[in-house]
N, C-alpha and C. Protein backbone atom coordinates (compact mmCIF):
# COMPACT_ATOMS: atom_id res chain seq x y z
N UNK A 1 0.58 -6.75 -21.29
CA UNK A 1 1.02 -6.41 -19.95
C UNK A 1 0.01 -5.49 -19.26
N UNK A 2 -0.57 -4.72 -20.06
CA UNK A 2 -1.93 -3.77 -19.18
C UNK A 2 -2.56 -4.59 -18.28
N UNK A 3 -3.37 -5.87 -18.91
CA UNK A 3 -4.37 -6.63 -17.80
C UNK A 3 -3.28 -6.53 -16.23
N UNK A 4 -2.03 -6.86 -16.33
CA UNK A 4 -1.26 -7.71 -15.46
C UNK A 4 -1.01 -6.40 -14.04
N UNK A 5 -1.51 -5.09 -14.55
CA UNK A 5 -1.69 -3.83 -13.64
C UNK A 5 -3.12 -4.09 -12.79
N UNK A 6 -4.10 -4.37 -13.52
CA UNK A 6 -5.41 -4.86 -12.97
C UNK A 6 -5.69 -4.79 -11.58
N UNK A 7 -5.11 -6.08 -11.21
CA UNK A 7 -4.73 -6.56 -9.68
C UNK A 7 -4.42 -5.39 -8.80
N UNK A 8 -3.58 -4.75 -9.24
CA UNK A 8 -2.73 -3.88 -7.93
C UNK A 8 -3.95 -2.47 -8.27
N UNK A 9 -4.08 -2.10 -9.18
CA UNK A 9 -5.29 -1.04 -8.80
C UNK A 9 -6.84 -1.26 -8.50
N UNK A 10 -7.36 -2.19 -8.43
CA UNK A 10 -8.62 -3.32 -7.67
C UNK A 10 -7.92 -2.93 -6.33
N UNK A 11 -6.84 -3.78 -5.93
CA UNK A 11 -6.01 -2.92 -4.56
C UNK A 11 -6.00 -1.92 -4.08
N UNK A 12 -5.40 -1.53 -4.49
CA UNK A 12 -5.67 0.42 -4.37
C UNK A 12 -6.83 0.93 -4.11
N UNK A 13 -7.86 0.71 -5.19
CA UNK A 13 -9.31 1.28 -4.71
C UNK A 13 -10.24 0.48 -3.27
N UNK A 14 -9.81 -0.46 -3.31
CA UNK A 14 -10.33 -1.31 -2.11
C UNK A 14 -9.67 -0.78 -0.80
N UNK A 15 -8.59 -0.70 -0.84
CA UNK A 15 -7.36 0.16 0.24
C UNK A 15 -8.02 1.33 0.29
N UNK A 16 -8.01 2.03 -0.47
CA UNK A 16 -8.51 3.47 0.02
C UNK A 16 -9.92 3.71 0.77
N UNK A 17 -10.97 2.81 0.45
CA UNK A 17 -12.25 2.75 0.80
C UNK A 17 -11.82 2.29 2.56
N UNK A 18 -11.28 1.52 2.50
CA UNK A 18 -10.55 0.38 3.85
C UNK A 18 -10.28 0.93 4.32
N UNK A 19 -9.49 2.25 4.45
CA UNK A 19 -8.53 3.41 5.20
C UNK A 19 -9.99 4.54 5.74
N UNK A 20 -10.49 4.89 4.50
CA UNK A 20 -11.35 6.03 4.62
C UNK A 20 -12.31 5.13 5.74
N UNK A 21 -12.83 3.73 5.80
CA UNK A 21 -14.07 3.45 6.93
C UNK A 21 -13.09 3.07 8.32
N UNK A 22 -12.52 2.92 8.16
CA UNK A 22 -11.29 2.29 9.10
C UNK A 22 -11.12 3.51 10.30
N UNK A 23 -10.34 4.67 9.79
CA UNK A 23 -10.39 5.71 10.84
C UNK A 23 -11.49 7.18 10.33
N UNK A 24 -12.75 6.89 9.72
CA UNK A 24 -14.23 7.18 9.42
C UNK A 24 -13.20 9.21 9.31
N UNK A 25 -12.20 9.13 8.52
CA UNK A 25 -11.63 10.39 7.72
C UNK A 25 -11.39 9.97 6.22
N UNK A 26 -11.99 10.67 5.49
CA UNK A 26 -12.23 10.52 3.71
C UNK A 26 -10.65 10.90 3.41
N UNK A 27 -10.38 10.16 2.51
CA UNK A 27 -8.74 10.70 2.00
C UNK A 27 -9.06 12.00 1.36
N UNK A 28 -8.52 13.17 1.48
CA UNK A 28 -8.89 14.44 1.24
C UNK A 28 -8.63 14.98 0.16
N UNK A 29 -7.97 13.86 -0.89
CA UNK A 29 -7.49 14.48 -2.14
C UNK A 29 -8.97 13.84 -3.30
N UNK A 30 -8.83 14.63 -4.53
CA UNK A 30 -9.36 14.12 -5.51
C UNK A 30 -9.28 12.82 -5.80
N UNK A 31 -7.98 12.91 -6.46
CA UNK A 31 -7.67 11.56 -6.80
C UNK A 31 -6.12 11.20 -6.06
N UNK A 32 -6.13 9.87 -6.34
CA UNK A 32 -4.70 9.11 -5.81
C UNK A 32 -4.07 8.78 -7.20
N UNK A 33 -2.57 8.95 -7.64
CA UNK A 33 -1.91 8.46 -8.80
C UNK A 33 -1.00 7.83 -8.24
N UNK A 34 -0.83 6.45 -9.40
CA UNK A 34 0.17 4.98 -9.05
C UNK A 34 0.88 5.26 -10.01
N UNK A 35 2.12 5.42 -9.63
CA UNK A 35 3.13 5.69 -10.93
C UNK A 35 3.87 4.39 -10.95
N UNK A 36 4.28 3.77 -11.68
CA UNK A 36 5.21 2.89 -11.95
C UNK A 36 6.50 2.52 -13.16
N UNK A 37 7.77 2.04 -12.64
CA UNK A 37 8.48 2.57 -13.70
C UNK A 37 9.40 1.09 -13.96
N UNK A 38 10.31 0.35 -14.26
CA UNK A 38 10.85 -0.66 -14.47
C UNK A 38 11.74 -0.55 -13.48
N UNK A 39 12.92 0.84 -13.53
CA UNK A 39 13.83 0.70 -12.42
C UNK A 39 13.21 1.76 -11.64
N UNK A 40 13.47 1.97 -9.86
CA UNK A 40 13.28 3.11 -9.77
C UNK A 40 14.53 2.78 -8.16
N UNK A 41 15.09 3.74 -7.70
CA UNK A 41 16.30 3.34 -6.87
C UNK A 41 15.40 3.06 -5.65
N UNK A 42 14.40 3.06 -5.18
CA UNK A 42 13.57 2.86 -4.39
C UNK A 42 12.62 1.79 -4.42
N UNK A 43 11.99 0.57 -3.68
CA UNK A 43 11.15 -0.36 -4.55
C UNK A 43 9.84 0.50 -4.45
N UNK A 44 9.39 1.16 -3.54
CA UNK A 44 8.12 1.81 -3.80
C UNK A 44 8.51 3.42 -2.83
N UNK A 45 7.65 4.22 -2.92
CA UNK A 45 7.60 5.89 -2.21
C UNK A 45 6.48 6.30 -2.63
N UNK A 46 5.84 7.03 -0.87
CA UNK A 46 4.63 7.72 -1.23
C UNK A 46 4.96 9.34 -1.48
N UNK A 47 4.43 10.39 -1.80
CA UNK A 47 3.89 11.08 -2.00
C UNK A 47 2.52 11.56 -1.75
N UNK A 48 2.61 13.11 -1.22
CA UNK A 48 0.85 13.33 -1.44
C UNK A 48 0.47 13.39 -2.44
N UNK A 49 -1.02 12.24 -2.60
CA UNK A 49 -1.07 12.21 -3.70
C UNK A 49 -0.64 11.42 -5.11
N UNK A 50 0.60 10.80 -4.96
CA UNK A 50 1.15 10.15 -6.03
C UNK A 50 1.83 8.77 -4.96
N UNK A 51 1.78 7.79 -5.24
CA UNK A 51 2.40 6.10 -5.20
C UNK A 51 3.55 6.33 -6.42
N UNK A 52 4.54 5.89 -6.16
CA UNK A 52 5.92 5.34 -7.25
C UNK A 52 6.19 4.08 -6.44
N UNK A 53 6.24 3.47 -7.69
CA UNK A 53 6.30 1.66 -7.31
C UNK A 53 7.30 0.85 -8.42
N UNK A 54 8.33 0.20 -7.88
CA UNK A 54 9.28 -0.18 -8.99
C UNK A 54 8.09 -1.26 -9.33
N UNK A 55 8.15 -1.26 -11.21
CA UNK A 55 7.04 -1.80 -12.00
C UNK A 55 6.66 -3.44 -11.42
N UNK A 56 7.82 -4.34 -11.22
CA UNK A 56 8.09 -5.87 -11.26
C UNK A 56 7.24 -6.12 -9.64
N UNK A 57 6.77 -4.87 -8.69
CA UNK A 57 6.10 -5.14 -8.18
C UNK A 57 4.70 -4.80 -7.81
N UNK A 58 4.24 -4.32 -9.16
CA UNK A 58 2.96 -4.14 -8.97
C UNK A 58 1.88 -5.08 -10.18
N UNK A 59 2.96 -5.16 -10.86
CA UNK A 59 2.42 -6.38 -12.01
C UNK A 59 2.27 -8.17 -11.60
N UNK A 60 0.99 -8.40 -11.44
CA UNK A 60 0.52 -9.55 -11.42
C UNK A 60 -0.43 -10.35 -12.52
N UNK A 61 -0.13 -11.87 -12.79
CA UNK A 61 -1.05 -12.16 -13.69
C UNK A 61 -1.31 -13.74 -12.89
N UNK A 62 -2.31 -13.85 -12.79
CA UNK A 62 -2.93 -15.18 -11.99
C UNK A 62 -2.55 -16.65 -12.50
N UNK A 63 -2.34 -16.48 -14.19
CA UNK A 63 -1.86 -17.35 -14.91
C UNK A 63 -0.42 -17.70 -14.67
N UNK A 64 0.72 -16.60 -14.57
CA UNK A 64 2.01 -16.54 -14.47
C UNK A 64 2.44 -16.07 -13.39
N UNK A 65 1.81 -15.91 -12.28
CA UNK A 65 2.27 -15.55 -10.86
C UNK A 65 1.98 -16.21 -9.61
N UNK A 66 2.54 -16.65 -8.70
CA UNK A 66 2.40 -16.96 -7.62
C UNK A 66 1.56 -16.54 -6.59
N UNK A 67 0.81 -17.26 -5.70
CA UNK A 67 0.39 -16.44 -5.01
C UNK A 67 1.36 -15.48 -4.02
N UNK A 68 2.52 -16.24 -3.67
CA UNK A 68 3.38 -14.85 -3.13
C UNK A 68 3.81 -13.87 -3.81
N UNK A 69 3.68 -13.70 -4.95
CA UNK A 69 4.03 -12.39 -5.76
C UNK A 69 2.78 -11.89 -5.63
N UNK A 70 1.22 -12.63 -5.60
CA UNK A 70 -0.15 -11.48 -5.29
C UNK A 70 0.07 -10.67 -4.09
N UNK A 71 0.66 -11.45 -3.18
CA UNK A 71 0.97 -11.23 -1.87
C UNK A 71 1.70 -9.37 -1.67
N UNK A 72 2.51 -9.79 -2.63
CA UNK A 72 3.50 -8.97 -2.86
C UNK A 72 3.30 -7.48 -3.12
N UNK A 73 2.44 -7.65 -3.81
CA UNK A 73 1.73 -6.51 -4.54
C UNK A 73 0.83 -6.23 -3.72
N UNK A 74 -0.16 -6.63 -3.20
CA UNK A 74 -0.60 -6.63 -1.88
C UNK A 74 -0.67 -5.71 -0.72
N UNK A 75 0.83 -6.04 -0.21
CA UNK A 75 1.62 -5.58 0.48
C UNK A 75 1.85 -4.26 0.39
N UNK A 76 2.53 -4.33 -0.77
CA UNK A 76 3.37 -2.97 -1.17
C UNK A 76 2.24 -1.93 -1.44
N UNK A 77 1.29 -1.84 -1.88
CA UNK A 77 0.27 -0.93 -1.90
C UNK A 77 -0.37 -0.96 -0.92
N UNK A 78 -0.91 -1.96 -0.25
CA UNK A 78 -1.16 -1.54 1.10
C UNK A 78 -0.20 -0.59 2.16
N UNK A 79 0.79 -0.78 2.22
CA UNK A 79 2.17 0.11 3.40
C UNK A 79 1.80 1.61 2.50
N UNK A 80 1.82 1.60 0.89
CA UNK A 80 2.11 2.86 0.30
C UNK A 80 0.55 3.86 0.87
N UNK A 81 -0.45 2.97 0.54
CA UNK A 81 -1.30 3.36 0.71
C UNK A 81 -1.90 4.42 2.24
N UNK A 82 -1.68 3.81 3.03
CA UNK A 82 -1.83 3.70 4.48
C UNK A 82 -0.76 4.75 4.82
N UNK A 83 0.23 5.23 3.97
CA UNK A 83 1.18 6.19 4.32
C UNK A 83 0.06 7.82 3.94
N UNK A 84 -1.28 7.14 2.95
CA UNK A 84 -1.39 9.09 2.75
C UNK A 84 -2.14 9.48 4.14
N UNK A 85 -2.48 8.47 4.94
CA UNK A 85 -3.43 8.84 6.19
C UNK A 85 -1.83 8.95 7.49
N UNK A 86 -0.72 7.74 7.33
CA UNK A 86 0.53 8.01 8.28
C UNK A 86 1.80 8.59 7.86
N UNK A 87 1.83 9.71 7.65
CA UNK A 87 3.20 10.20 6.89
C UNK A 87 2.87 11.20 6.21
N UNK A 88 1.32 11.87 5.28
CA UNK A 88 0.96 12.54 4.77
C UNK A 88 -0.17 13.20 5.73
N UNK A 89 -1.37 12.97 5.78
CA UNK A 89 -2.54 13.43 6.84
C UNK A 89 -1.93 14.08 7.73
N UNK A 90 -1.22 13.21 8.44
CA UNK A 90 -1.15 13.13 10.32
C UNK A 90 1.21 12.35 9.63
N UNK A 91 1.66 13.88 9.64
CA UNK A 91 3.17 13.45 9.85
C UNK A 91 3.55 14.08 11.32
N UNK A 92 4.66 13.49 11.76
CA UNK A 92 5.65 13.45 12.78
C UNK A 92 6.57 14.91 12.26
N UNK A 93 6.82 15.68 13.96
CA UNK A 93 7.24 16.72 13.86
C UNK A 93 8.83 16.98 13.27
N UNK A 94 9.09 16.12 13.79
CA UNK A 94 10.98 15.98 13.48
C UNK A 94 10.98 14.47 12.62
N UNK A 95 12.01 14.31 12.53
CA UNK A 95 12.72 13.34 11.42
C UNK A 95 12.62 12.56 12.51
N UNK A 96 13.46 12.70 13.78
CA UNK A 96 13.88 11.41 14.78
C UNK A 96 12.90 10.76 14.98
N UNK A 97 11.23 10.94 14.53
CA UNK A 97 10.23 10.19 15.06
C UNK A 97 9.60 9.44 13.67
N UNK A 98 10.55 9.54 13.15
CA UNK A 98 9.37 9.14 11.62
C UNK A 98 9.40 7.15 11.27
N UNK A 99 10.11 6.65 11.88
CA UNK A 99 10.00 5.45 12.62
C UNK A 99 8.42 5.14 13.17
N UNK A 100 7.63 5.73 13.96
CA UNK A 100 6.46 5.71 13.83
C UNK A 100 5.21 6.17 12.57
N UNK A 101 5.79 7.12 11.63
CA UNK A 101 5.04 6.89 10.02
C UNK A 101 4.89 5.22 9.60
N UNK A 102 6.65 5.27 9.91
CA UNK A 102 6.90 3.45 9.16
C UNK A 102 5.89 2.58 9.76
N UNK A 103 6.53 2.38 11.13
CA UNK A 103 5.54 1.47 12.08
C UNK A 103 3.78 1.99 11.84
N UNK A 104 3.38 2.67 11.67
CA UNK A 104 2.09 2.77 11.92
C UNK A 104 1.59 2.28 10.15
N UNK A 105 2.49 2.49 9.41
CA UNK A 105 1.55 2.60 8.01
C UNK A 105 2.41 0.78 7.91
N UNK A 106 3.22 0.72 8.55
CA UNK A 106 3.31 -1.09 8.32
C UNK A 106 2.66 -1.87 8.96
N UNK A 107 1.97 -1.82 10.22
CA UNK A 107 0.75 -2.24 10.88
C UNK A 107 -0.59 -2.31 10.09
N UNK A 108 -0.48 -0.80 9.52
CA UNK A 108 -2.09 -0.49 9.43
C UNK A 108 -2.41 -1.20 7.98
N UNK A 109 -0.95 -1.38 6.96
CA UNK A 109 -0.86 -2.15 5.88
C UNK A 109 -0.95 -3.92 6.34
N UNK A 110 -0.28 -4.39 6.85
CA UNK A 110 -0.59 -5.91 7.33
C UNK A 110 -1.84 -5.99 7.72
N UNK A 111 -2.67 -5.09 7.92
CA UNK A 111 -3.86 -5.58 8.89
C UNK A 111 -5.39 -5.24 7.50
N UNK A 112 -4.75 -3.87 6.71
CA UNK A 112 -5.51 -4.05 5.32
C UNK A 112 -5.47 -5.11 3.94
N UNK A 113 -4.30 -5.28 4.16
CA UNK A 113 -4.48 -6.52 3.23
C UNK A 113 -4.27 -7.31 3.84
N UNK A 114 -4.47 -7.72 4.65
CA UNK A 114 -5.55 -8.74 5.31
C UNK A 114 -6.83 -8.90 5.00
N UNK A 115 -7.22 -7.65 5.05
CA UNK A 115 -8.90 -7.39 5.25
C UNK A 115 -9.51 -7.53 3.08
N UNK A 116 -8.30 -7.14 2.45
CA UNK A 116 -8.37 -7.06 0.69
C UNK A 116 -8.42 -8.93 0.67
N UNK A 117 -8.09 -9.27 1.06
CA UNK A 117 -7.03 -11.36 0.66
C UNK A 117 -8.06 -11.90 1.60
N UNK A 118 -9.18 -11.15 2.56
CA UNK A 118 -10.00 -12.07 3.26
C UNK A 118 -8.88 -13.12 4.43
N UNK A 119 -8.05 -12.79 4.92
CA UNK A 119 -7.39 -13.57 5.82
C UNK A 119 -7.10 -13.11 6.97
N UNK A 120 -6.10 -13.67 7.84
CA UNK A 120 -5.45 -12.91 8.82
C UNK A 120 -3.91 -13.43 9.27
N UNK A 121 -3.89 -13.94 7.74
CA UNK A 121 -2.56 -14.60 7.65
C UNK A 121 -1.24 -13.80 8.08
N UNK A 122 -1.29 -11.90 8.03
CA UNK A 122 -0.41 -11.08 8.04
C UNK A 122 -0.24 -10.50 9.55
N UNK A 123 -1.24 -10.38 9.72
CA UNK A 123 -1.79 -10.01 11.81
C UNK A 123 -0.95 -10.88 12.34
N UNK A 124 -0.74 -12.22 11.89
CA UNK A 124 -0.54 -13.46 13.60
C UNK A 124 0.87 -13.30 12.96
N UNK A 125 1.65 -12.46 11.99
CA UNK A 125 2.79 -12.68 11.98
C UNK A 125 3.81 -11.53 12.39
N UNK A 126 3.41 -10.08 12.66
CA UNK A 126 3.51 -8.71 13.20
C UNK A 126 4.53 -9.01 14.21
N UNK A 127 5.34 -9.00 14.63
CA UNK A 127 6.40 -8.51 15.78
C UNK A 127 7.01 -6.64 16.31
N UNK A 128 6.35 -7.17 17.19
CA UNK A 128 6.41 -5.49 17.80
C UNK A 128 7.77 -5.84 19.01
């Protein structure tokens, strides 16, 4: 099951590089940690600093997975990711606005893995 983590942290490091040239600000921490667990009451949550990701979606294997489960994983680290620059960096003053964390790190995630998958399969599908 180790290889089948592979995928989603190749992700991650590609995401972070993507973010850091994207709005030309370096993520300001040392390092980034991906925690993952089998159950977790949440499917994924950022943290500064730390990703928690329920396990079944960060595990991919090319042999035994779909491409919508790559997708998947994808996804979900991209939104988590994109939260340490919308929600962590640069958060919203009150709670009533944090609807724009979401919206901005779910944009800025559809439009990076995009840019990870080489497509723009996630852009032409966005509803604002």
């Amino acid at each position: 099951m180790a290889y089948d983590i592979d995928y989603a942290l190749h992700v991650a490091c590609r995401l972070l590089k993507y973010y850091e040239n994207f709005f030309s600000i370096p993520y300001p921490l040392k390092k980034l940690d991906i925690f993952t667990a089998p159950e977790l009451r949440v499917l994924a949550m950022e943290n500064w600093g730390l990703i928690t990701v329920r396990q079944k979606l960060m595990l991919y294997n090319q042999r035994l997975n779909s491409l919508r489960e790559r997708r998947v994983v994808t996804d979900v680290i991209a939104h988590e990711v994109a939260h340490m620059w919308f929600g962590n960096l640069a958060t919203m003053r009150w709670w009533n606005d944090l609807w724009l964390n979401e919206g901005f790190a779910t944009m800025m995630g559809q439009k990076a893995a995009d840019f990870v998958e080489n497509t723009t399969l996630r852009m032409g599908f966005i509803y604002i």
